[in-house]
C-alpha atoms as a PDB file:
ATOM      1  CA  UNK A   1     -24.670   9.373 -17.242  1.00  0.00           C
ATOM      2  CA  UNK A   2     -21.534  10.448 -15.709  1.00  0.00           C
ATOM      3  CA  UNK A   3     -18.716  11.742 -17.996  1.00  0.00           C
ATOM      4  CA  UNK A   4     -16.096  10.425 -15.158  1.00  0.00           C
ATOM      5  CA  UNK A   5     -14.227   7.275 -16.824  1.00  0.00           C
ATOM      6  CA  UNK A   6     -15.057   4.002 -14.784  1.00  0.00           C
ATOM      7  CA  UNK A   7     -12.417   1.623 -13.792  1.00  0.00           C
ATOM      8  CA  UNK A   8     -12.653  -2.046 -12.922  1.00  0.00           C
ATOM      9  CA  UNK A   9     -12.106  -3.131  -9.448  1.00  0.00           C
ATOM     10  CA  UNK A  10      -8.873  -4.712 -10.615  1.00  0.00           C
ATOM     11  CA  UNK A  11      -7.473  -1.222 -12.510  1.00  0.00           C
ATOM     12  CA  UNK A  12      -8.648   0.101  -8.647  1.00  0.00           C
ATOM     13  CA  UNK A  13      -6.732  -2.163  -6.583  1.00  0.00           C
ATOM     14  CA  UNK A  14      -3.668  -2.257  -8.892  1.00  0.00           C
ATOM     15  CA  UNK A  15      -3.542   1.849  -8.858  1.00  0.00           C
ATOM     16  CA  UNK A  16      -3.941   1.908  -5.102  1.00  0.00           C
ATOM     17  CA  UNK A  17      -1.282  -0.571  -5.006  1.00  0.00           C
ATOM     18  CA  UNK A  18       0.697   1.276  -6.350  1.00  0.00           C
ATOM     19  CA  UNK A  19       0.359   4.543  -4.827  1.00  0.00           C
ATOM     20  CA  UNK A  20       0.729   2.352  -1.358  1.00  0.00           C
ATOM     21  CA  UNK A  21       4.095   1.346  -2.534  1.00  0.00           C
ATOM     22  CA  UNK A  22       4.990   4.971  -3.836  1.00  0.00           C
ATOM     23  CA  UNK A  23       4.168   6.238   0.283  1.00  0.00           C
ATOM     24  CA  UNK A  24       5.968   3.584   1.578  1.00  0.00           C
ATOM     25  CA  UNK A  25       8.973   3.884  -0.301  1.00  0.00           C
ATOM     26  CA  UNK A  26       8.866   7.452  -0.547  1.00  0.00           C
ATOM     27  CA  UNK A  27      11.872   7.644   2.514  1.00  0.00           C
ATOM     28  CA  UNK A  28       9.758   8.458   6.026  1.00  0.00           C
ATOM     29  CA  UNK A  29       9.049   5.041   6.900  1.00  0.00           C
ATOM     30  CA  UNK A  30      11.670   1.946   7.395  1.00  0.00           C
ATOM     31  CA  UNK A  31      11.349  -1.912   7.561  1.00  0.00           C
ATOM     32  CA  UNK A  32       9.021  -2.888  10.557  1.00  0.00           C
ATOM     33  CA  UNK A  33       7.229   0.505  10.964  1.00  0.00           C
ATOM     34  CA  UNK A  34       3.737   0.463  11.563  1.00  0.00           C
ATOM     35  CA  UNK A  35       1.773   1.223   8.500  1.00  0.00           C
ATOM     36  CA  UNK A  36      -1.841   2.608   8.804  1.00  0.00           C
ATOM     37  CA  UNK A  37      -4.621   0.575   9.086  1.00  0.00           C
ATOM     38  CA  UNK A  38      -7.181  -0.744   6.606  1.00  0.00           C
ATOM     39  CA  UNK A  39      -9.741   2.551   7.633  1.00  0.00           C
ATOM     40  CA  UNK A  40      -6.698   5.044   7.855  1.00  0.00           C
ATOM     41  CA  UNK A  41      -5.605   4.250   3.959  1.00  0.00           C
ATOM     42  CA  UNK A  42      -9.360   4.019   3.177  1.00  0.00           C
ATOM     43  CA  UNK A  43      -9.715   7.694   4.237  1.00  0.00           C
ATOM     44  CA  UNK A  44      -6.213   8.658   2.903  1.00  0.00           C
ATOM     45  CA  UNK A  45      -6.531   7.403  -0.417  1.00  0.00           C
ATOM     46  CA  UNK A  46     -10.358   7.817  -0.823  1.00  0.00           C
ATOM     47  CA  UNK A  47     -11.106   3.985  -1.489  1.00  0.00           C
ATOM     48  CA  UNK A  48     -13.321   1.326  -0.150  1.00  0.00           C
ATOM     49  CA  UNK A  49     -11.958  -1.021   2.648  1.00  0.00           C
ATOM     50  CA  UNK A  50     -12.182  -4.092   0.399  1.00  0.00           C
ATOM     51  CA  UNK A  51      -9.974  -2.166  -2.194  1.00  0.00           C
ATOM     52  CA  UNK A  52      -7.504  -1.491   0.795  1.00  0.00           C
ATOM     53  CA  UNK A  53      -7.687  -5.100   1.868  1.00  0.00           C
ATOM     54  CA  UNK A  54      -7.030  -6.440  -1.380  1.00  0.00           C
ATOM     55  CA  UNK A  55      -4.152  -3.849  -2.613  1.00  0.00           C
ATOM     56  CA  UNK A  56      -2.260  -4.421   1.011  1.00  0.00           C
ATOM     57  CA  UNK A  57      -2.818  -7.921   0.405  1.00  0.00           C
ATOM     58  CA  UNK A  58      -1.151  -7.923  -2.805  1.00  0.00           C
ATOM     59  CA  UNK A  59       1.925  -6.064  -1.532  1.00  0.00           C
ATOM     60  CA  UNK A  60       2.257  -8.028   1.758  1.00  0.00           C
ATOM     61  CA  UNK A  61       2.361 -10.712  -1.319  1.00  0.00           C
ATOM     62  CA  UNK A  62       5.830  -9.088  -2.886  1.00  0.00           C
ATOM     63  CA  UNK A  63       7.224  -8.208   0.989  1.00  0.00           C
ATOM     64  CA  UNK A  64       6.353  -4.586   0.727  1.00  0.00           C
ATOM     65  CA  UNK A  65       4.257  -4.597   3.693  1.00  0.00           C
ATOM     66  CA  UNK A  66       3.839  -7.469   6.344  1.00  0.00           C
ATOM     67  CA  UNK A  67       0.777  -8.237   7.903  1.00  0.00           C
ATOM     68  CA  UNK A  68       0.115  -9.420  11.461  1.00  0.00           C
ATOM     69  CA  UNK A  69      -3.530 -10.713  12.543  1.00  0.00           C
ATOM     70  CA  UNK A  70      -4.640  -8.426  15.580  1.00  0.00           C
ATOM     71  CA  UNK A  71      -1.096  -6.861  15.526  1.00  0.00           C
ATOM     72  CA  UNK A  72      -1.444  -4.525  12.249  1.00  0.00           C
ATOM     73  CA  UNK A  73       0.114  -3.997   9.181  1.00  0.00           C
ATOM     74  CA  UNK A  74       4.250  -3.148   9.077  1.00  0.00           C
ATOM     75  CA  UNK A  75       6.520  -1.614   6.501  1.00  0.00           C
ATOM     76  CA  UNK A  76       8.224  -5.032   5.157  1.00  0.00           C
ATOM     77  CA  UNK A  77      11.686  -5.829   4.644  1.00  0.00           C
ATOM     78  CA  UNK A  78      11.884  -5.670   1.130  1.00  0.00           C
ATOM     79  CA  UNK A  79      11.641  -1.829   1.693  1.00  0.00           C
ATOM     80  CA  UNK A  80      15.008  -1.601   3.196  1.00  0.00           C
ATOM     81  CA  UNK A  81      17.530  -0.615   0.181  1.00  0.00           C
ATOM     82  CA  UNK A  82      15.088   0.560  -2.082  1.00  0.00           C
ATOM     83  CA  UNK A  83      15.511   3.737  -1.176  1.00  0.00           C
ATOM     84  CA  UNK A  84      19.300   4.003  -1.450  1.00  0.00           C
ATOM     85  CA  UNK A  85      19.536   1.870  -4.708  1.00  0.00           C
ATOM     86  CA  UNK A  86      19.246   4.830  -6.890  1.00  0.00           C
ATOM     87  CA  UNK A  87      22.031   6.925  -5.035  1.00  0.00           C
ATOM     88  CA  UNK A  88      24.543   4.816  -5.969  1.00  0.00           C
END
């Protein structure tokens, strides 16, 4: 038996949810950019597509990212001051 610890799917989607948000609002990308695509973050973040689906899903959910059928997945709106908030 494996020593590694074993999370539930939803511990896995919430964690790559949050490292999703973390790239997004870490300053390179603005509102409407093109995010990567469902393989792309697969093989960033070392994760199952369904885990992707599911975690973009989520933030596309809270405005984070937007997602357009046969278009792609965008950098949402709600991105667009959180970057600067904490400058103030």
């Amino acid at each position: 038996m494996s020593d590694r610890p074993k999370f539930l799917p939803a511990d896995r989607i919430k964690r790559l949810e949050e490292r999703i948000e973390r790239h997004v609002r870490g300053g390179e990308l603005h509102p409407g950019d093109r995010y990567l695509t469902a393989a792309e973050a697969a093989d960033v973040f070392d994760v199952g597509c369904t885990t992707v689906h599911r975690a973009m899903k989520r933030l596309a959910e809270r405005g984070v990212l937007v997602r357009k059928p046969r278009a792609g997945t965008f950098v949402g709106p709600s991105v667009a001051g959180s970057r600067t908030a904490g400058l103030r």
